[in-house]
Protein backbone atom coordinates (compact mmCIF):
# COMPACT_ATOMS: atom_id res chain seq x y z
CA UNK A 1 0.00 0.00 0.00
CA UNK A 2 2.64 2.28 0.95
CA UNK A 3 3.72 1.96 -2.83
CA UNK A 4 0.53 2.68 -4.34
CA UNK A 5 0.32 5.59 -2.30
CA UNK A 6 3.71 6.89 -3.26
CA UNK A 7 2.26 6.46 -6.65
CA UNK A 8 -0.54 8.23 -6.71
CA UNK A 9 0.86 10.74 -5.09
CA UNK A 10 3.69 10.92 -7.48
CA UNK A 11 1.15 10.78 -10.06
CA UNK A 12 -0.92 13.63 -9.39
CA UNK A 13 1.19 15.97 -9.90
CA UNK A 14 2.35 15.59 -13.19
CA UNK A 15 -1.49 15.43 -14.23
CA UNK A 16 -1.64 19.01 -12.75
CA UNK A 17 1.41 20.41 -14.13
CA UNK A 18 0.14 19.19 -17.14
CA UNK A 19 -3.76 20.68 -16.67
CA UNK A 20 -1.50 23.80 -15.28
CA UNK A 21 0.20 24.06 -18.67
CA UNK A 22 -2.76 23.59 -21.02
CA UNK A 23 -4.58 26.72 -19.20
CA UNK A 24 -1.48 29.05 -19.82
CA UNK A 25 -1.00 28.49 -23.64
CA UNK A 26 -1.62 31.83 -25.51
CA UNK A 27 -5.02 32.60 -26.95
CA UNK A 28 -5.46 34.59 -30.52
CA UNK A 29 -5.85 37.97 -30.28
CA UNK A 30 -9.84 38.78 -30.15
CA UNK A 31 -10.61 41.21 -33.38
CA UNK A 32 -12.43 44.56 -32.26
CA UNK A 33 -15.60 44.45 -33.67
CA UNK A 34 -16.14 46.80 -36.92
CA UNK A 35 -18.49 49.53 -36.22
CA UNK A 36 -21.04 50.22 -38.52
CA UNK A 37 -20.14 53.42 -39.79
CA UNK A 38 -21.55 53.74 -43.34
CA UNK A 39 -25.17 53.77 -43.66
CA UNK A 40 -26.33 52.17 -46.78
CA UNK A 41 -30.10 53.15 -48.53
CA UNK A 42 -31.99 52.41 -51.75
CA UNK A 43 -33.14 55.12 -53.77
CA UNK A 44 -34.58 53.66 -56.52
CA UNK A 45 -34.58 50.92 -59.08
CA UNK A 46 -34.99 50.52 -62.95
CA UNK A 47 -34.55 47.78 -65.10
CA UNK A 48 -30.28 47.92 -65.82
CA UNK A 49 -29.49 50.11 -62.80
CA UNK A 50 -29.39 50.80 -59.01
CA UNK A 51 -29.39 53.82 -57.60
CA UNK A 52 -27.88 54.04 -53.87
CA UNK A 53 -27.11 56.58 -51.52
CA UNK A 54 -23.70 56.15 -48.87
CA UNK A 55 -23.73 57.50 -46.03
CA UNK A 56 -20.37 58.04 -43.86
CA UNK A 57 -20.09 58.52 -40.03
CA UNK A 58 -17.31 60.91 -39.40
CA UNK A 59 -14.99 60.13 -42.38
CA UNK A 60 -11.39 60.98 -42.61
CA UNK A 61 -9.02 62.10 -44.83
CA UNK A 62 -7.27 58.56 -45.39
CA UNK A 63 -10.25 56.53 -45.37
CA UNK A 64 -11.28 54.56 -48.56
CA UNK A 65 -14.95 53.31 -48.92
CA UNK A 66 -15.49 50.40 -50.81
CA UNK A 67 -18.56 49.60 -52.45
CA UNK A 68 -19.51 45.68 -53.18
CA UNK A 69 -22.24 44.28 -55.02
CA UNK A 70 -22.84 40.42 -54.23
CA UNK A 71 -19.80 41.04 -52.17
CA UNK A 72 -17.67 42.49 -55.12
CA UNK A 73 -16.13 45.44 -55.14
CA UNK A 74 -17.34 47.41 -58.26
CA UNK A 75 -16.46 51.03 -56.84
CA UNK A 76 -13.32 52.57 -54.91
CA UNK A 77 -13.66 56.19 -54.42
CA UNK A 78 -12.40 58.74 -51.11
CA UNK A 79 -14.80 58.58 -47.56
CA UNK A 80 -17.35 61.60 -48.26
CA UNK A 81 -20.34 62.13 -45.62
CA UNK A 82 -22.73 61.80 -48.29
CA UNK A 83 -22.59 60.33 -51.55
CA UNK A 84 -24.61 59.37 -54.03
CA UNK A 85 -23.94 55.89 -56.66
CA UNK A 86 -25.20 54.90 -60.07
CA UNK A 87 -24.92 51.45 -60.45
CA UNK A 88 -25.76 50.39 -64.08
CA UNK A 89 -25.12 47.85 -66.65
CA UNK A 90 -27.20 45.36 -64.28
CA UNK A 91 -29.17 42.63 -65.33
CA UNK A 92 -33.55 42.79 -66.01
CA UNK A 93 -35.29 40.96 -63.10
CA UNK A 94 -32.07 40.02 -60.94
CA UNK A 95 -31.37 40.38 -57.15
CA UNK A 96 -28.57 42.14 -56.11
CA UNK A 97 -27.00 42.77 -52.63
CA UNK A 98 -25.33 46.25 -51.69
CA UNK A 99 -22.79 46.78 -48.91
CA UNK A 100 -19.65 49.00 -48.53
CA UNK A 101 -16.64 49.27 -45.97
CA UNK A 102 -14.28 52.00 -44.75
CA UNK A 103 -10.46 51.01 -45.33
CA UNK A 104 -7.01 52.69 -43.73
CA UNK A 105 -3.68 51.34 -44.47
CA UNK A 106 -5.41 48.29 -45.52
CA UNK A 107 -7.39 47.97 -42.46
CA UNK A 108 -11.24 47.67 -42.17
CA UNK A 109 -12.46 50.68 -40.46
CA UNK A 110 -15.98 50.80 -40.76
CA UNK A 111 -18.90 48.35 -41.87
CA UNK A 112 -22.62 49.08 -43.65
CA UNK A 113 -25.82 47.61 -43.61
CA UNK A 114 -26.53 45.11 -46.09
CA UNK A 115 -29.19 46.01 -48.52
CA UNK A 116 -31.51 43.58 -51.59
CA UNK A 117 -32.82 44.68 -54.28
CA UNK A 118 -34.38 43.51 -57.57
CA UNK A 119 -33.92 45.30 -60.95
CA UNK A 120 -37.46 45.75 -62.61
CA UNK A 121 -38.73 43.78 -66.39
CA UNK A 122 -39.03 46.22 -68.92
CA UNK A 123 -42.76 47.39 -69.83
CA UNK A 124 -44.94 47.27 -73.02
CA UNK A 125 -44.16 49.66 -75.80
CA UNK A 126 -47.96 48.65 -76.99
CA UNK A 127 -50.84 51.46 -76.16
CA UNK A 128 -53.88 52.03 -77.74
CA UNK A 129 -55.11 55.35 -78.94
CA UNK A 130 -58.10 57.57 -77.75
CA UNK A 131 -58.15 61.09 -79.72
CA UNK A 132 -60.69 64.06 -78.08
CA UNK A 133 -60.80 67.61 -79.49
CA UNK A 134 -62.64 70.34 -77.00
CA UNK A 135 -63.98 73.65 -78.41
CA UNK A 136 -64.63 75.27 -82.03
CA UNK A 137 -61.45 76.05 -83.43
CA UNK A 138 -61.24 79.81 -82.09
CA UNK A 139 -58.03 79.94 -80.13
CA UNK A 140 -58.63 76.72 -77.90
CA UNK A 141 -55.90 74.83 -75.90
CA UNK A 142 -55.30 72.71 -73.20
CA UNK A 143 -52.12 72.99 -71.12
CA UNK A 144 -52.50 70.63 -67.78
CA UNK A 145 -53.75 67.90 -66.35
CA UNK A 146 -54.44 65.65 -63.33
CA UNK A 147 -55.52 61.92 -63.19
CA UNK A 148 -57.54 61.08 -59.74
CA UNK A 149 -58.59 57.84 -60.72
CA UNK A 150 -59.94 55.33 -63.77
CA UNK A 151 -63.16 57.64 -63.86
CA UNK A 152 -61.58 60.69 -62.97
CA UNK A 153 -59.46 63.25 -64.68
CA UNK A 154 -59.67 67.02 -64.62
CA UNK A 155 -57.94 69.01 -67.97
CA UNK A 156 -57.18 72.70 -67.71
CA UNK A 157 -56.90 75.48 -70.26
CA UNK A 158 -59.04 77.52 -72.08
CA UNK A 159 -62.07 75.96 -74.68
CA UNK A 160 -63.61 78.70 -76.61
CA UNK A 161 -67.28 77.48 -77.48
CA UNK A 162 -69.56 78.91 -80.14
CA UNK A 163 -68.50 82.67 -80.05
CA UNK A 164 -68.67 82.98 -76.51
CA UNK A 165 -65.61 85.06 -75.38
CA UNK A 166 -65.59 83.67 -71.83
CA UNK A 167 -63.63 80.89 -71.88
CA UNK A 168 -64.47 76.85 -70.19
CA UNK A 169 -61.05 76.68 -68.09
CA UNK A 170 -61.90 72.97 -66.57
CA UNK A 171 -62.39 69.51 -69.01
CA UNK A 172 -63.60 66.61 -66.61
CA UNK A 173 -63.44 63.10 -67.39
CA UNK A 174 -65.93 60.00 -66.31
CA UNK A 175 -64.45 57.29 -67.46
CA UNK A 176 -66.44 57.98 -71.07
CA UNK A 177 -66.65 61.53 -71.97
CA UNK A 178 -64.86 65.28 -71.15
CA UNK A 179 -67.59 67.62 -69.65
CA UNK A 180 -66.93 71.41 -69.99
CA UNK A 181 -66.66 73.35 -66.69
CA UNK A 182 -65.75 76.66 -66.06
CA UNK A 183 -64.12 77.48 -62.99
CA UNK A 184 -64.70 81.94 -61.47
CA UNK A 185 -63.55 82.92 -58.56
CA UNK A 186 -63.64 86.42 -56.72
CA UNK A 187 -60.76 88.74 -57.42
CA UNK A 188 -60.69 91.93 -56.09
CA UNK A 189 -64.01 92.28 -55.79
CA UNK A 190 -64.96 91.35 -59.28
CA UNK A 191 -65.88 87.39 -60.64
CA UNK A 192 -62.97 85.89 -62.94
CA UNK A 193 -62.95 83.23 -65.42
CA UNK A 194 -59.22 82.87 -66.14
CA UNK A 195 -57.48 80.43 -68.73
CA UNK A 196 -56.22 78.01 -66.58
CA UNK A 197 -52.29 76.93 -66.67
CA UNK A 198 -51.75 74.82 -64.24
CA UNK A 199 -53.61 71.87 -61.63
CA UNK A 200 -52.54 69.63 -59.08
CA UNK A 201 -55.16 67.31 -57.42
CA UNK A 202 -54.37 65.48 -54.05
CA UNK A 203 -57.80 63.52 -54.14
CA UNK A 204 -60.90 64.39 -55.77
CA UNK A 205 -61.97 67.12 -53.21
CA UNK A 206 -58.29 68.58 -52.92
CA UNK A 207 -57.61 70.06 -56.08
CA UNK A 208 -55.31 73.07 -56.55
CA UNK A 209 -55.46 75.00 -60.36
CA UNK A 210 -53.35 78.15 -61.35
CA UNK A 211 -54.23 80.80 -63.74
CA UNK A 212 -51.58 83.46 -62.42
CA UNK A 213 -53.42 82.80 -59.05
CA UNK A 214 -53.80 79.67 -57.32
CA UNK A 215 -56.90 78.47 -56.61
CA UNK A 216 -58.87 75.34 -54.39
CA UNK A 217 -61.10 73.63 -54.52
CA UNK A 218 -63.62 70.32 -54.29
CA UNK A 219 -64.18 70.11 -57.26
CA UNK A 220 -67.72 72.14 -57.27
CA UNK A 221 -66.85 75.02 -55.29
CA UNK A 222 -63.72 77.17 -55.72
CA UNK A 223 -61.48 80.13 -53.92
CA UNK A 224 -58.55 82.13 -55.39
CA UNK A 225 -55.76 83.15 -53.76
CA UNK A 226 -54.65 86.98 -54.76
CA UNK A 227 -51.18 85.94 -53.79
CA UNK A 228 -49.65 89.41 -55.33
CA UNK A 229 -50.99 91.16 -51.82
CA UNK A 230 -50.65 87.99 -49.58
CA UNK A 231 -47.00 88.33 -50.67
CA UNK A 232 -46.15 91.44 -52.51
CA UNK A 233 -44.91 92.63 -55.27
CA UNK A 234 -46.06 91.40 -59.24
CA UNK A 235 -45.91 87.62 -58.00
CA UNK A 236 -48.16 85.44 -60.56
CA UNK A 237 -47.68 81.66 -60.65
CA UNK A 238 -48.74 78.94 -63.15
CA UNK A 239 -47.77 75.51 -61.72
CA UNK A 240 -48.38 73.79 -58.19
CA UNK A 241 -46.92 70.66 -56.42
CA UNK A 242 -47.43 69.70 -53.25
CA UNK A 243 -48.38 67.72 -50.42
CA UNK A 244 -52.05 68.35 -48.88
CA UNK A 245 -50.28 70.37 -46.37
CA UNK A 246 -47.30 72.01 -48.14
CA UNK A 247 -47.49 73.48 -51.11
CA UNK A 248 -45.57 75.21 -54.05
CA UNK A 249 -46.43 77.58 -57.17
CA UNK A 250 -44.09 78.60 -59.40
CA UNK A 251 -44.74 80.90 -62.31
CA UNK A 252 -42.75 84.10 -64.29
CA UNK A 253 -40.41 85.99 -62.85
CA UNK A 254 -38.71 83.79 -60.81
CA UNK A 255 -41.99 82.91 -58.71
CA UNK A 256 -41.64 81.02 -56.20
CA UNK A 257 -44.06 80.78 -53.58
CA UNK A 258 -44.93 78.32 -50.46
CA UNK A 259 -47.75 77.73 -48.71
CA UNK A 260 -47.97 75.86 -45.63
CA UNK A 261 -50.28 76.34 -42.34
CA UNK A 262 -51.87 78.97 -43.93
CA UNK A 263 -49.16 81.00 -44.57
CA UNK A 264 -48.03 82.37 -48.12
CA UNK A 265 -44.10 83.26 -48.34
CA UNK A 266 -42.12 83.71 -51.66
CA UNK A 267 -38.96 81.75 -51.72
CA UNK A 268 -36.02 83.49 -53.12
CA UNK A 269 -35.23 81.25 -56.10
CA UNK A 270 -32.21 83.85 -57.30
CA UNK A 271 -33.60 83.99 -60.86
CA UNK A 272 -36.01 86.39 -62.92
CA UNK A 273 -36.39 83.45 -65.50
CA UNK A 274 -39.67 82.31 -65.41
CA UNK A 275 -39.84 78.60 -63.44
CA UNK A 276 -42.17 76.68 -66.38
CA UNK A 277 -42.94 73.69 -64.03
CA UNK A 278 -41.89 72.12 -60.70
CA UNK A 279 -42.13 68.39 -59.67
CA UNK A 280 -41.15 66.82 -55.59
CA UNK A 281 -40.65 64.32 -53.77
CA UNK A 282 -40.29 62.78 -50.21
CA UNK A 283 -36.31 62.17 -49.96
CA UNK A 284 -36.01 58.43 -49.27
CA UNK A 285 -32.86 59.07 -47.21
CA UNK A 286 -33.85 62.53 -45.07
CA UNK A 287 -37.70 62.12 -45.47
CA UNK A 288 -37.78 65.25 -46.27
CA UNK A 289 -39.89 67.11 -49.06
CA UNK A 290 -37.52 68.58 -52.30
CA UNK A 291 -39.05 70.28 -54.63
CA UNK A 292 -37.44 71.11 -58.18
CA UNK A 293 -37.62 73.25 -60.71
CA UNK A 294 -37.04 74.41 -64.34
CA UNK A 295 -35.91 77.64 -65.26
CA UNK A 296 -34.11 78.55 -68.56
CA UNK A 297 -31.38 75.74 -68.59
CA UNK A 298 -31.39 75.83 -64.56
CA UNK A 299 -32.60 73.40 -62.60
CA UNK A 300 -33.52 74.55 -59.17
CA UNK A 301 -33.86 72.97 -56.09
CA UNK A 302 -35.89 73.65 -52.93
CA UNK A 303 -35.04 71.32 -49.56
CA UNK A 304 -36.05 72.52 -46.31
CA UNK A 305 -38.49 74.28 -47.37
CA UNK A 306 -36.33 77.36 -47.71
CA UNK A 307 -32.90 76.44 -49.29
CA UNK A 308 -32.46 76.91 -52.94
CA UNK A 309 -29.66 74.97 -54.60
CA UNK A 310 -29.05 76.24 -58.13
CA UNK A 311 -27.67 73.16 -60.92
CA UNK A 312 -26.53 75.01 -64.66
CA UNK A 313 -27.73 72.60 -66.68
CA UNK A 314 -27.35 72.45 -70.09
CA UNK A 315 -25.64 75.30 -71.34
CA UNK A 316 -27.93 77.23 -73.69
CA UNK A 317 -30.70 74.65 -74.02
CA UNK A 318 -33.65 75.31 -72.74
CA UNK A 319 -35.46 73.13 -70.24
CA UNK A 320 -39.13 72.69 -70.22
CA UNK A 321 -40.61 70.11 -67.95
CA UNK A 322 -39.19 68.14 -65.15
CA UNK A 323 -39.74 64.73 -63.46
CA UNK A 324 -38.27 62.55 -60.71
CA UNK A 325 -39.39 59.23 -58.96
CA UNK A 326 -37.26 59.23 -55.81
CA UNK A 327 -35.12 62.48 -56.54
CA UNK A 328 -32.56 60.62 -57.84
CA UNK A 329 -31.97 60.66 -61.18
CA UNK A 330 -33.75 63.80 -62.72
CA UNK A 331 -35.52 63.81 -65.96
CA UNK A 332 -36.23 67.21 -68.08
CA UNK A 333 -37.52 67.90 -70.91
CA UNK A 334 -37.13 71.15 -73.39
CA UNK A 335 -34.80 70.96 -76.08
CA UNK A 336 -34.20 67.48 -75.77
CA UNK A 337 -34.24 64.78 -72.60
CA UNK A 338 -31.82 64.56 -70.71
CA UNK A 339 -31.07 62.80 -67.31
CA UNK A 340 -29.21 63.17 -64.05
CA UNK A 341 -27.76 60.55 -62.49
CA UNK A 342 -24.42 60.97 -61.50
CA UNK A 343 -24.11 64.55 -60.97
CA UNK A 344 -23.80 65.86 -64.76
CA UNK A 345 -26.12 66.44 -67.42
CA UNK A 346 -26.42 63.58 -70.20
CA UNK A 347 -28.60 63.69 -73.49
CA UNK A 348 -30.70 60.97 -73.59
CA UNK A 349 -31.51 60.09 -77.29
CA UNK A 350 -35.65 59.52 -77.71
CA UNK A 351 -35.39 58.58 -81.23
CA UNK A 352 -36.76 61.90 -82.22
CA UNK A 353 -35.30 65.63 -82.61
CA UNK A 354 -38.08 67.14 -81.49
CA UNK A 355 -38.88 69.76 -79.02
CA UNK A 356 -40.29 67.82 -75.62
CA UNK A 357 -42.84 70.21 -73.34
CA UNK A 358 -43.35 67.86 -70.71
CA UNK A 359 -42.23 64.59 -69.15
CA UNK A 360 -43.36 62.35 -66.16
CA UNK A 361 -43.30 58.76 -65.42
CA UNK A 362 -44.72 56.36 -62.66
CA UNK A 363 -41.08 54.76 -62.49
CA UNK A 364 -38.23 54.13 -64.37
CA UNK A 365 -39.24 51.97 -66.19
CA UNK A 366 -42.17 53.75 -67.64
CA UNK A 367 -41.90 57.36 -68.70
CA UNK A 368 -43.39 59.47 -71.19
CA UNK A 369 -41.84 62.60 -72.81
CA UNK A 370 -44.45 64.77 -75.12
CA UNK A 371 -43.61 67.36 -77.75
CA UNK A 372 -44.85 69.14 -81.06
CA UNK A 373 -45.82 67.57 -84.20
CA UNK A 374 -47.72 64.82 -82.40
CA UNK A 375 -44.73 63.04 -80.54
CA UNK A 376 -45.49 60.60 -77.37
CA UNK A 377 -42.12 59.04 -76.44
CA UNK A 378 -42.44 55.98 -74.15
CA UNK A 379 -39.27 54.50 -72.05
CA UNK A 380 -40.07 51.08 -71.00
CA UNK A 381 -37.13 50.94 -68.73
CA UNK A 382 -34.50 49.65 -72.03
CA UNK A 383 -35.60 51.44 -74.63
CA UNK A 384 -37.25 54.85 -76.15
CA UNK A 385 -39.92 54.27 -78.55
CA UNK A 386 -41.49 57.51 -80.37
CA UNK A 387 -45.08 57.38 -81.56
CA UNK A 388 -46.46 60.39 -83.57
CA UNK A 389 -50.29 60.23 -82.69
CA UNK A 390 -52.39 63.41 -84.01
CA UNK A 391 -49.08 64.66 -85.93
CA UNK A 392 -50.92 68.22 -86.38
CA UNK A 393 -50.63 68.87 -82.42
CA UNK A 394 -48.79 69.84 -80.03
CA UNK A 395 -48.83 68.20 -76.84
CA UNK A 396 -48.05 70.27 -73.69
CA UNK A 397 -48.49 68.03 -70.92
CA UNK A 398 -48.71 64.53 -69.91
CA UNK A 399 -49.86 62.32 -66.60
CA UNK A 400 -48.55 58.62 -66.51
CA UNK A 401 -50.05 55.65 -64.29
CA UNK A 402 -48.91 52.25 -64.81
CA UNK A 403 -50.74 51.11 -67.92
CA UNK A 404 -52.48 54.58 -68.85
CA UNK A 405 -51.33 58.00 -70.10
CA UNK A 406 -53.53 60.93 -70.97
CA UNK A 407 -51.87 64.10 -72.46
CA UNK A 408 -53.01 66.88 -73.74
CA UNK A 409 -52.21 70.37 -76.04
CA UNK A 410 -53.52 71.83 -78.80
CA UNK A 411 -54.49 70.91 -82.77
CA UNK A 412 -55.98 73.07 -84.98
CA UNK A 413 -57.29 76.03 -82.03
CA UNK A 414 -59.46 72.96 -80.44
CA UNK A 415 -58.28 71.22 -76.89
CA UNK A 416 -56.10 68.01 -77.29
CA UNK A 417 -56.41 65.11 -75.32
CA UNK A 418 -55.35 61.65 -76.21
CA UNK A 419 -55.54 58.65 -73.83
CA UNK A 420 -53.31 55.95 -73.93
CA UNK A 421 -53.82 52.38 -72.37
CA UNK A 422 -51.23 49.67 -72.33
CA UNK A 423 -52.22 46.28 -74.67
C-alpha cells in the first residue's frame, strides 16, 4: 500500500502540471468588432441600374470606402459624408446585394448595412389610342392635367365654345366623356374666369389650379388666392406641387411661392427666369420634401423648405418640364431629354429631334416625354420608342399611371387630349 500511495501521489502531480500548462498556452488575439459606420439606402430601381445613396459617419481624410455588389467590389472612391452611386449595366429581373466598408492602411475601419434589391422587367411599348378635341377652333388649348382615378381626370386650359368670349377653363373626365366646366372665382371684388395653366389634385376634393393665381377647390366650389398682396410685389404663378399640407407655385419671374399652415411666403429662387414647371418628392434618405424646378437651362432645387440649390444645366438649351421618382436621377424635358444621375447632365436620345414640353413617369421603367408635331415618347425601362399620334398637335403636358397615359395640347385652335392604355 505504501507503494501505491507513493504512486498516486507521485502521479498527481504531473497530471496538474500538465492541466497547469494547457490553461497558460496563448489565446489569438480577439478582433475589435467593426463599427457600422456607413449607412447604406436604396433610392430607386430601374430595369439595368441601381441607384444608392452612402452614407459616412465621421470620415477621414485617409479613409477609402469600398462599395460591393454580391460582395464584389465594383467602386473605390475617397470617404465623403454623403454620396450618391449609379450602379448600371445590371441585369432585367435580378437580385442584387449592396454593402460597402471604410479602409485605412489596408485595415477595415468601418462596416454598412446590407441592402436587396431587384432590378425591374421592362414594360410594353404597346398602347392604344383615344383622340378628343374640345372647343370650335377659335383659339382653344389645353395645357395641364391631373388623373384622380380610372373615372376621374380634370384638364385645364381655355375651350372657346360657339363665339362665346368667356372661356371653359376645366375639361372633366368620367371614365367615357370630357364635360366642360368653367371654374370663377372672386378677385378683387370682381368674378374671374381665367385660362387656366396649371392643376394639381391630391384627391378628388383637394384640387389646386393656377391661372396666375392659385386656386382650391372640391371640385364644385372654388377660392382664389390673390397671392400678389398675400406676398407682394407682381408675383403670378402657373404651376403647383405639393403635399395636402405644403405646397408650391411657381410661375414668371422667378416665382416662387410656399404655402404651408396657412401662410403664403415667396422663396427666393435667385432667378427672374420664369420657373415653367416644378415636380417633388419625399427624400427616401432625409424624409424630407424637395421640390425642383425648371428655369431657362437651370434646374432649381428647394429642400427645407427654404434652401435653394441652383444646378446650370445644359448650357444654352432650354429646359421645359421636369420629373423625378425618388429624386434621384432627374428627368427634363425642353430641347431634348436629358437625365441626371451621376451629378452631370447627359442627353438621352428619344429617337426623335423634337422639341419635348413635358415629361413624367410612374417609375423608371415607364416614362413618357411629349412634344410638337404629335410626338409621345415611351421608355419602357431599355428602350425609347417615339409614336407620332395626331401629328398636327402639339402636346403640352402629360400624366402617366402604370398602364395609362392621358396628355393633352392643342391641334388646330381645339383642346387636345389623347388617352393611352397599355395592350
Amino acid at each position: 500500500m505504501k507503494n501505491l500511495r507513493a504512486f498516486v501521489l507521485c502521479f498527481f502531480p504531473i497530471m496538474l502540471a500538465g492541466l497547469a500548462a494547457e490553461g497558460c498556452k496563448k489565446e489569438p488575439p480577439v478582433k475589435p468588432e467593426i463599427p457600422e459606420r456607413v449607412k447604406l439606402t436604396l433610392i430607386d430601381v430601374g430595369v439595368t441600374e441601381a441607384y444608392l445613396h452612402l452614407a459616412v459617419g465621421n470620415p477621414t481624410g485617409n479613409e477609402t470606402l469600398i462599395f460591393q455588389r454580391n460582395g464584389a467590389t465594383v467602386l473605390t472612391l475617397p470617404a465623403v459624408a454623403d454620396t450618391n452611386i449609379a450602379d448600371t449595366a445590371l441585369t432585367q429581373t435580378t437580385t442584387y446585394q449592396y454593402s460597402a466598408r471604410l479602409s485605412a492602411n489596408n485595415e477595415t475601419t468601418g462596416a454598412s448595412n446590407t441592402i436587396s434589391t431587384q432590378t425591374l422587367a421592362p414594360t410594353s411599348h404597346n398602347f392604344t389610342w383615344q383622340t378628343f378635341l374640345l372647343g370650335d377652333g377659335n383659339g382653344s388649348a389645353l395645357y395641364d392635367l391631373a388623373l384622380i382615378n380610372d373615372t376621374l381626370a380634370y384638364a385645364v386650359g381655355e375651350i372657346y365654345m360657339g363665339g362665346d368670349p368667356l372661356p371653359y377653363n376645366l375639361a372633366k373626365w368620367d371614365g367615357q366623356q370630357w364635360e366642360l366646366k368653367r371654374v370663377t372665382v372672386m378677385f378683387r371684388g370682381s368674378p374671374v374666369t381665367a385660362p387656366l395653366e396649371g392643376i394639381f389634385a391630391h384627391s378628388a376634393t383637394d384640387i389646386w389650379v393656377v391661372g396666375s393665381i392659385p386656386i382650391h377647390g372640391n371640385g364644385i366650389t372654388w377660392l382664389g388666392f390673390d397671392i400678389q398682396t398675400l406676398v407682394g410685389g407682381g408675383a403670378t404663378v402657373s404651376k403647383g406641387w405639393g403635399t395636402p399640407t405644403d405646397m408650391y407655385f411657381v410661375g414668371r419671374a422667378g416665382n416662387i411661392i410656399r404655402f404651408t399652415s396657412g401662410t403664403w411666403r415667396r422663396l427666393e429662387s435667385g432667378t427672374t427666369t420664369s420657373i415653367l414647371d416644378a415636380w417633388g418628392v419625399v427624400n427616401p434618405v432625409t424624409n424630407a420634401t424637395e421640390v425642383y424646378c425648371v428655369a431657362g437651362n437651370k434646374l432649381l432645387r428647394v429642400r427645407n423648405g427654404t434652401r435653394i440649390d441652383s444646378v446650370r444645366w445644359v448650357g444654352s438649351r432650354t429646359l421645359d418640364g421636369i420629373w423625378t421618382h425618388k429624386g434621384f436621377p432627374v428627368f427634363t424635358s425642353g430641347d431634348g431629354v436629358f437625365e441626371n444621375s451621376s451629378g452631370e447632365c447627359r442627353e438621352v436620345n428619344i429617337g426623335a429631334s423634337i422639341y419635348t414640353n413635358a415629361i413624367q413617369g410612374s417609375s423608371l421603367n415607364n416614362i413618357v416625354a411629349v412634344g410638337g408635331f404629335g410626338l409621345l415618347a415611351h421608355f419602357n425601362g431599355v428602350t425609347w420608342n417615339p409614336f407620332f399620334q395626331n401629328t398636327g398637335g402639339d402636346y403640352y403636358n402629360v400624366v402617366v399611371e402604370e398602364n395609362l397615359f392621358i396628355a393633352v395640347g392643342e391641334m388646330n385652335a381645339r383642346g387636345l387630349i389623347i388617352i393611352a392604355r397599355r395592350n
